[in-house]
C-alpha atoms as a PDB file:
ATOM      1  CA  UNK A   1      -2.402 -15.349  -3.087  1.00  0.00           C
ATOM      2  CA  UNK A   2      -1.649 -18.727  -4.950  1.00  0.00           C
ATOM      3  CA  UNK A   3       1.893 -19.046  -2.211  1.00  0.00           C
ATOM      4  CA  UNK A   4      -0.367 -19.528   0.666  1.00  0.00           C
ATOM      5  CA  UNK A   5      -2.438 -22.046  -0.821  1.00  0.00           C
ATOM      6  CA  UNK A   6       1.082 -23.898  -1.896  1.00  0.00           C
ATOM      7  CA  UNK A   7       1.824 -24.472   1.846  1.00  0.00           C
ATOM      8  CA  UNK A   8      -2.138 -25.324   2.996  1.00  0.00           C
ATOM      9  CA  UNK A   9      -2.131 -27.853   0.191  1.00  0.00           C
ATOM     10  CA  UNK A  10       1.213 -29.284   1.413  1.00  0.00           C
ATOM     11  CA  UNK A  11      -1.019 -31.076   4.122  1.00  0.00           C
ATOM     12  CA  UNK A  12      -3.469 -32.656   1.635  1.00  0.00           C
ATOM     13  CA  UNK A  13      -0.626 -34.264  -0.388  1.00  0.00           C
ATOM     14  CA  UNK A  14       0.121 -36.602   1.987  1.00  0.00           C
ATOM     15  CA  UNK A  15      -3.017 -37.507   2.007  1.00  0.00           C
ATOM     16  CA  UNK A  16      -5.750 -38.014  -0.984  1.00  0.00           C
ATOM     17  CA  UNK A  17      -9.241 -38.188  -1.223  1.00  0.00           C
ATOM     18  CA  UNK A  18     -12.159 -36.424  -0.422  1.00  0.00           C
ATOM     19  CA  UNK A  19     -12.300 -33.990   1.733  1.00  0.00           C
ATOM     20  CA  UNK A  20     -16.011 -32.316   3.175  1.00  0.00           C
ATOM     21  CA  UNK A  21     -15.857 -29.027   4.214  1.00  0.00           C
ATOM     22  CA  UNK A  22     -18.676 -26.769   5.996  1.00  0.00           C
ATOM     23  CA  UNK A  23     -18.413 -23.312   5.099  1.00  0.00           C
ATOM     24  CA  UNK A  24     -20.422 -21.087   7.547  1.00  0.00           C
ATOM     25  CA  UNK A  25     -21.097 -17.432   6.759  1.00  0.00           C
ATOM     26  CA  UNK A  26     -20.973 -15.124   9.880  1.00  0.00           C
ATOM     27  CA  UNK A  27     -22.675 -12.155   9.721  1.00  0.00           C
ATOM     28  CA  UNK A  28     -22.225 -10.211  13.125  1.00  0.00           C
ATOM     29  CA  UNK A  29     -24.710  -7.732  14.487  1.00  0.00           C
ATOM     30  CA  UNK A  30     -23.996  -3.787  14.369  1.00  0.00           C
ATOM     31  CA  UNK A  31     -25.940  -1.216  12.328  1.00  0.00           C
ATOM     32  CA  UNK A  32     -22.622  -1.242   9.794  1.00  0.00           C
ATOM     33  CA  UNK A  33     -22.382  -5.026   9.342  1.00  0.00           C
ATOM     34  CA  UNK A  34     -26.517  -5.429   9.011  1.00  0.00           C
ATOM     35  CA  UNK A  35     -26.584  -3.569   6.128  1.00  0.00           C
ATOM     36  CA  UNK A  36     -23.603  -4.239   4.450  1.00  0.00           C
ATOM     37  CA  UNK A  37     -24.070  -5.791   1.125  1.00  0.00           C
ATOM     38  CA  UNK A  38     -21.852  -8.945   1.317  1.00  0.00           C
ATOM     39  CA  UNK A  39     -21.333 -12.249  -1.211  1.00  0.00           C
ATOM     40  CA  UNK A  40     -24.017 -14.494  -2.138  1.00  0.00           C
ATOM     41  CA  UNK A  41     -24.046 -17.752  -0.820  1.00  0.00           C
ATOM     42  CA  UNK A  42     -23.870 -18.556  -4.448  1.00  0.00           C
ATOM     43  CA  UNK A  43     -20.766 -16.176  -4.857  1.00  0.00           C
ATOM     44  CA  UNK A  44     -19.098 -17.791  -2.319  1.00  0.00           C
ATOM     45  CA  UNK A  45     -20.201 -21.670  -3.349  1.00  0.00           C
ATOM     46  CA  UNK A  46     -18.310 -20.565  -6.697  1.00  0.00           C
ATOM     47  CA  UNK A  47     -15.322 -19.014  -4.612  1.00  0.00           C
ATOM     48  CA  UNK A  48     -14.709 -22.692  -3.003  1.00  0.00           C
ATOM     49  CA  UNK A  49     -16.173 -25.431  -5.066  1.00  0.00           C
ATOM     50  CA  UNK A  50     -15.893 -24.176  -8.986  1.00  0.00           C
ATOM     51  CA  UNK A  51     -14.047 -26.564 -10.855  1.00  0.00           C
ATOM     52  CA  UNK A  52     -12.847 -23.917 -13.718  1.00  0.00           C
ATOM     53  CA  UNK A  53     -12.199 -19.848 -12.768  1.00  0.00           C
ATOM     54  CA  UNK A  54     -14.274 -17.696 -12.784  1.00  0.00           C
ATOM     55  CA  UNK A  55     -13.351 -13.651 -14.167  1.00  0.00           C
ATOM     56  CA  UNK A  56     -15.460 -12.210 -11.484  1.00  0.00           C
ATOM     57  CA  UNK A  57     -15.614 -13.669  -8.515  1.00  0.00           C
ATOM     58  CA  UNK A  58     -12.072 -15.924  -8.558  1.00  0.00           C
ATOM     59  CA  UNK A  59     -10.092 -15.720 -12.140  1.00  0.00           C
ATOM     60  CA  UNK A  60      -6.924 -17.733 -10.522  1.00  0.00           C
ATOM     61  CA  UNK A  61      -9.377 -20.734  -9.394  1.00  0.00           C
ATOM     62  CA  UNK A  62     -11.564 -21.390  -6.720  1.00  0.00           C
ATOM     63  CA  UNK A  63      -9.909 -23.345  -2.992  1.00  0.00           C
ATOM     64  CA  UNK A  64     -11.545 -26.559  -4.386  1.00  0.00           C
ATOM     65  CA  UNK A  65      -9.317 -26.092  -8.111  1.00  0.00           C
ATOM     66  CA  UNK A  66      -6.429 -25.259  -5.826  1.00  0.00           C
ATOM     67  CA  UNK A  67      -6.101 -28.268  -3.899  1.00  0.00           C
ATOM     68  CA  UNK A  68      -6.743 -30.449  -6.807  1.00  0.00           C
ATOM     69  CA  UNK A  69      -3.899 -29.051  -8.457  1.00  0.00           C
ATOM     70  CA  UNK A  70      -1.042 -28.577  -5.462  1.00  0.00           C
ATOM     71  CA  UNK A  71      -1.711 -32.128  -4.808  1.00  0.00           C
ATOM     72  CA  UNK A  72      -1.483 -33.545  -8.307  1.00  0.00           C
ATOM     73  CA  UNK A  73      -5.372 -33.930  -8.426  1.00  0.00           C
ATOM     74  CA  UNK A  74      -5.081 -36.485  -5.237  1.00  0.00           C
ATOM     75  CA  UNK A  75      -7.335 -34.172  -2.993  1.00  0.00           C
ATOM     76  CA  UNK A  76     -10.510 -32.529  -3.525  1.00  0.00           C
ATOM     77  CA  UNK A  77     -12.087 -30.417  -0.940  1.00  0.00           C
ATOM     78  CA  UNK A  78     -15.591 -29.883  -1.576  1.00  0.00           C
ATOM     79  CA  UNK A  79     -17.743 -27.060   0.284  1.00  0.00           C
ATOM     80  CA  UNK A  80     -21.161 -27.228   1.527  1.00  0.00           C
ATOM     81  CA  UNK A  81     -22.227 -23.471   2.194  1.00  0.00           C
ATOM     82  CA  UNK A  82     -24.575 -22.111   5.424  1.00  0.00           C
ATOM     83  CA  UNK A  83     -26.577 -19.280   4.497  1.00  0.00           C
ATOM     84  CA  UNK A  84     -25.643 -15.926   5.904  1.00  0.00           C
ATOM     85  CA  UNK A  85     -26.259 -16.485  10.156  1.00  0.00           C
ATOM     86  CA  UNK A  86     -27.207 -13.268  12.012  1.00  0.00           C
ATOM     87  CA  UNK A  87     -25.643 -13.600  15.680  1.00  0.00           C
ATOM     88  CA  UNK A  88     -26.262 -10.997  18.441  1.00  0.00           C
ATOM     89  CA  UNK A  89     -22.187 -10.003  18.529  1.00  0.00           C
ATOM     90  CA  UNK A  90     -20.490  -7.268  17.520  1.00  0.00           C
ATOM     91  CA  UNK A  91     -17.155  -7.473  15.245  1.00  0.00           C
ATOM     92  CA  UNK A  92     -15.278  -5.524  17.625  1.00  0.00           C
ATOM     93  CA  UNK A  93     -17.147  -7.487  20.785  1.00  0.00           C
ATOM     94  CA  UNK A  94     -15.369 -10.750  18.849  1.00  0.00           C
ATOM     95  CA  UNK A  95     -12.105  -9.679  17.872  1.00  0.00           C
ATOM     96  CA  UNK A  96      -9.605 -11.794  19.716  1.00  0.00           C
ATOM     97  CA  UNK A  97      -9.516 -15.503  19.735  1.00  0.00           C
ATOM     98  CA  UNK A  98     -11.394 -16.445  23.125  1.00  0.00           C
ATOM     99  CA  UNK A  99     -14.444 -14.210  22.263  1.00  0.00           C
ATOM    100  CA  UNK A 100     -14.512 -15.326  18.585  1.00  0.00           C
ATOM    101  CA  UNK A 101     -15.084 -18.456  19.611  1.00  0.00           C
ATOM    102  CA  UNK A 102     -18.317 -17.375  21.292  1.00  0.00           C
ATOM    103  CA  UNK A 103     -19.908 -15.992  18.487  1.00  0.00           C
ATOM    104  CA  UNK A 104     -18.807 -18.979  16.343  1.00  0.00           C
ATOM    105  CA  UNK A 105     -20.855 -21.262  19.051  1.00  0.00           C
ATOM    106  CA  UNK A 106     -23.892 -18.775  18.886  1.00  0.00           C
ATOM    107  CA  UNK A 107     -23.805 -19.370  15.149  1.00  0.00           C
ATOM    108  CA  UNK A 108     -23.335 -22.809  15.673  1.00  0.00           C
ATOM    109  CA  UNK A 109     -26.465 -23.071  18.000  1.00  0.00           C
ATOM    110  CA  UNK A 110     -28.721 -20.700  15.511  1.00  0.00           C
ATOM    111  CA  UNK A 111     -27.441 -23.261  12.317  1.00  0.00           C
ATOM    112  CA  UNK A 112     -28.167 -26.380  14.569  1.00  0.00           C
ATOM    113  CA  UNK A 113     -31.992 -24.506  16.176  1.00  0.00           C
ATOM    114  CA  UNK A 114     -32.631 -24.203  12.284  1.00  0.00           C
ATOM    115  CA  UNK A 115     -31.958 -27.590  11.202  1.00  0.00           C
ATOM    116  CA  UNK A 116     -29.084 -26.330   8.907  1.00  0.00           C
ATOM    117  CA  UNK A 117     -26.322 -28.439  10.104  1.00  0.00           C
ATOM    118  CA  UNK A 118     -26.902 -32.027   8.704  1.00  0.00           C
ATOM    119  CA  UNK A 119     -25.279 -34.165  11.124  1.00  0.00           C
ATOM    120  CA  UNK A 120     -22.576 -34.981   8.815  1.00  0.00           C
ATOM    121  CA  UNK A 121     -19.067 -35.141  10.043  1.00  0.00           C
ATOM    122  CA  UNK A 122     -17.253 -32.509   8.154  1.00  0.00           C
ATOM    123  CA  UNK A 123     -13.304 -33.247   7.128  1.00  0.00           C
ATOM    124  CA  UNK A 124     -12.836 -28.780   7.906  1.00  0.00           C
ATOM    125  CA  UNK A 125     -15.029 -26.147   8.941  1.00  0.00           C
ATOM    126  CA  UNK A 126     -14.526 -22.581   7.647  1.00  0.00           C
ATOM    127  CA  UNK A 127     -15.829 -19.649   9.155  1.00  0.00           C
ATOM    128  CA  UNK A 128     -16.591 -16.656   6.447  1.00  0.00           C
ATOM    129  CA  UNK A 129     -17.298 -13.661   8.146  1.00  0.00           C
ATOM    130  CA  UNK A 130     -18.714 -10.264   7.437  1.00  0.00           C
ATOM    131  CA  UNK A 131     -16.047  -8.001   8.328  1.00  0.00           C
ATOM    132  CA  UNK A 132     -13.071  -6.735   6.648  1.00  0.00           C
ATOM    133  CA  UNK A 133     -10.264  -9.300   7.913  1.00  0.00           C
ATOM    134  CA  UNK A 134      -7.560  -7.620  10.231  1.00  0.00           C
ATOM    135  CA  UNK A 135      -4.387  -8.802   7.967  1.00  0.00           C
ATOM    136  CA  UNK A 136      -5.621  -6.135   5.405  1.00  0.00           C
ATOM    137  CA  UNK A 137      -4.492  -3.141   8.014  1.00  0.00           C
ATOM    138  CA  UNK A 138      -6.086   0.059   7.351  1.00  0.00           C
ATOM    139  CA  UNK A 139      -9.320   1.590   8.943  1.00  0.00           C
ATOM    140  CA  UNK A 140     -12.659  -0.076   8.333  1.00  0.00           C
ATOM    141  CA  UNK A 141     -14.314   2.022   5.554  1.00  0.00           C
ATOM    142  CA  UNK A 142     -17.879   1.478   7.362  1.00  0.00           C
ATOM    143  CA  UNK A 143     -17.115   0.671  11.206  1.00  0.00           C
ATOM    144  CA  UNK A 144     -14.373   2.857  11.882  1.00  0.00           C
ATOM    145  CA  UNK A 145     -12.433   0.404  13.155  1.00  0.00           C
ATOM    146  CA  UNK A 146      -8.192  -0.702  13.396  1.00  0.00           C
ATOM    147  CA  UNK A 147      -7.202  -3.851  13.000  1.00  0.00           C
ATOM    148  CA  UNK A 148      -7.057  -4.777  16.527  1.00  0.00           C
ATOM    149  CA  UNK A 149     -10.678  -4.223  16.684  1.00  0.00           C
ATOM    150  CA  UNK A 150     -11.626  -6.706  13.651  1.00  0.00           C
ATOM    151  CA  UNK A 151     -10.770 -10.777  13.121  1.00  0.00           C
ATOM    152  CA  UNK A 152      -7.455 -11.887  11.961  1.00  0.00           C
ATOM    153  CA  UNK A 153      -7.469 -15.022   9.813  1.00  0.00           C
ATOM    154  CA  UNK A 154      -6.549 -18.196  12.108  1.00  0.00           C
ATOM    155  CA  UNK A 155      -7.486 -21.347  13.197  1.00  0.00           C
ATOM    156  CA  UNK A 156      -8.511 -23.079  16.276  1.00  0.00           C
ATOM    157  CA  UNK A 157     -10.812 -25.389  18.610  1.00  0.00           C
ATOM    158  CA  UNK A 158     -14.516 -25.366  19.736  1.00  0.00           C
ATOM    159  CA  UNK A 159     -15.949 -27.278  21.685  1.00  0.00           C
ATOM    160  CA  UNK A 160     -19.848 -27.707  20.933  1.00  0.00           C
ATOM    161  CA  UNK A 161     -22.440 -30.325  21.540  1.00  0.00           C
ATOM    162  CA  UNK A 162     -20.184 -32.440  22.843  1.00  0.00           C
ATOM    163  CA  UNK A 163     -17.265 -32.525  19.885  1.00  0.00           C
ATOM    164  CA  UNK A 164     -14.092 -30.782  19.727  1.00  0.00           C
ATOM    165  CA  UNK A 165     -14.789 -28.478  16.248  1.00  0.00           C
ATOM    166  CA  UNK A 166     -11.244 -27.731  14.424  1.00  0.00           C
ATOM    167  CA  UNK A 167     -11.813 -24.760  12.007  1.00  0.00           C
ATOM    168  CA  UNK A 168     -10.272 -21.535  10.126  1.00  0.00           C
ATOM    169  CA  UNK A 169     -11.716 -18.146  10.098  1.00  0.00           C
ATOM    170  CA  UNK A 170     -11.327 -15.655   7.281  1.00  0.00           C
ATOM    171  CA  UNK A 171     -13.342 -12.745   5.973  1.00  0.00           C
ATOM    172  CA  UNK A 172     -15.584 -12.684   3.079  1.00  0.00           C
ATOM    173  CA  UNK A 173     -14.462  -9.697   1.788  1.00  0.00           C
ATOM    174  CA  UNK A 174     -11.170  -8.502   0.488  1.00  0.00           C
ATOM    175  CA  UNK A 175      -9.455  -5.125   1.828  1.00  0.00           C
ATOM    176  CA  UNK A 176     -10.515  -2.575   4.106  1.00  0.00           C
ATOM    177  CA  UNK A 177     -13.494  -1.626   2.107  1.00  0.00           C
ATOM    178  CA  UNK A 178     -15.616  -2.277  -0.849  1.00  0.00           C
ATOM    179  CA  UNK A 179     -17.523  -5.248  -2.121  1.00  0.00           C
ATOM    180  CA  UNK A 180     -15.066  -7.218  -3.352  1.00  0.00           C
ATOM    181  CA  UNK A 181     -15.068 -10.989  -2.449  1.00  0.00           C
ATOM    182  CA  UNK A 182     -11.991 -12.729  -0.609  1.00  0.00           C
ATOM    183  CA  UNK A 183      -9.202 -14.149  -2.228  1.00  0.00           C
ATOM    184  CA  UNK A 184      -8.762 -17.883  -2.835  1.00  0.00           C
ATOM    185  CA  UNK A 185      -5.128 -17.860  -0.851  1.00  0.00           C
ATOM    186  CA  UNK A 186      -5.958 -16.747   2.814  1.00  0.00           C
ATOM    187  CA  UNK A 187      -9.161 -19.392   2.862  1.00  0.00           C
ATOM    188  CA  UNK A 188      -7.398 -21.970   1.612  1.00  0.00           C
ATOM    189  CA  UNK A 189      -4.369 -21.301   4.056  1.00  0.00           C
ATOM    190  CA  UNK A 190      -6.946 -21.531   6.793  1.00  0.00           C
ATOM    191  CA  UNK A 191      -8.308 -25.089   5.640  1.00  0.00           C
ATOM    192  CA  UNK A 192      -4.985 -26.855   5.135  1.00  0.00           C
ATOM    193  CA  UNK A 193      -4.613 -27.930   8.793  1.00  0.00           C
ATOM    194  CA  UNK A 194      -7.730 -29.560   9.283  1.00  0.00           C
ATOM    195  CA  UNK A 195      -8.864 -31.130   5.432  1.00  0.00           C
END
C-alpha cells in the first residue's frame, strides 16, 4: 500500500536526485516455480519505472511515480530490469535470510557469466522473486507451502566479487496465489534504505 511507500520515501527526501536501481528477477528451481506463469519483464519495467498508472498492472502509480511524489519530485528512482534468472534453489531450500543470500549470489554469478550486469554501480538493488512472498500468510496455492517455508520481504548485505551488495527482496506476485503482479508499497518499502 501507498503508507509503506510514505516511510521508504522518507529516506529519499533528504536527499534528491537520481537514483539507479537494478531490479533482478529470481526465478527459483522446483517443478511448481518452473512453470509458473509469472510477470513480464515488461510488466514489471512498467510496475517500477512508469511515469503515469497504469489500470492493469499498477493503477495507484508505479515505485518510480511514488518517490517522485513523497519527495516533492526531488528523487527519481529509475529501474533497469534483469530478465527472469533460473538458479538451481528451491523456494523452500532459500527461505530464511542466510540461505537467501546464496541463491541471490548464484543469480548474481549466472547475470554476471551472461554479461547481463553492466558494470554500473547501482544506487539499490531489488530482488523480485517468483514465489508468493511470506507476509501474505496463507498456503501456497501451487507449492504447498506456509509461510515459514517461502521469502519474507527484507533487506540486507552480500558480499560478491569483491563489493558489499545492499538490497531488498520482495515477490513478484501478490497473495498466496494467482497471477496477479506485486503491489507498488512492499517494493518500494524495500528500496528506501538503500536509494
Amino acid at each position: 500500500s501507498s503508507g509503506m511507500a510514505v516511510r521508504a520515501a522518507a529516506a529519499l527526501v533528504r536527499t534528491t536526485g537520481r537514483f539507479t536501481n537494478l531490479v533482478i528477477l529470481l526465478r527459483f528451481a522446483g517443478s511448481e516455480q518452473t512453470k509458473a506463469t509469472l510477470p513480464t519483464r515488461q510488466q514489471i519495467s512498467t510496475l517500477m519505472n512508469s511515469p503515469t498508472p497504469d489500470a492493469n498492472i499498477c493503477p495507484t502509480g508505479s515505485v518510480y511515480s511514488a518517490y517522485r511524489e513523497y519527495s516533492y519530485g526531488q528523487a527519481e528512482v529509475v529501474s533497469s530490469i534483469t530478465p527472469w534468472i533460473r538458479i538451481g534453489r528451491t523456494e523452500r531450500a532459500s527461505a530464511n535470510r542466510s540461505t537467501f543470500r546464496r541463491a541471490l549470489w548464484q543469480a548474481l554469478t549466472v547475470l554476471h557469466r551472461r554479461h547481463l550486469i553492466d558494470g554500473r554501480n547501482y544506487d539499490a538493488v531489488t530482488i523480485l522473486h517468483s514465489g508468493y512472498g511470506a507476509e501474505h500468510g496463507g498456503k501456497d496455492c501451487r507449492t504447498g507451502a506456509l509461510p515459514e517455508e517461502r521469502i519474507w520481504a527484507h533487506s540486507g548485505t552480500i558480499r560478491w566479487n569483491r563489493k558489499s551488495i545492499r538490497y531488498g527482496v520482495s515477490s513478484a506476485l501478490w497473495g498466496f496465489c494467482g497471477q496477479d503482479i506485486a503491489r507498488v508499497g512492499m517494493i518500494a518499502h524495500e528500496i528506501g534504505p538503500f536509494a
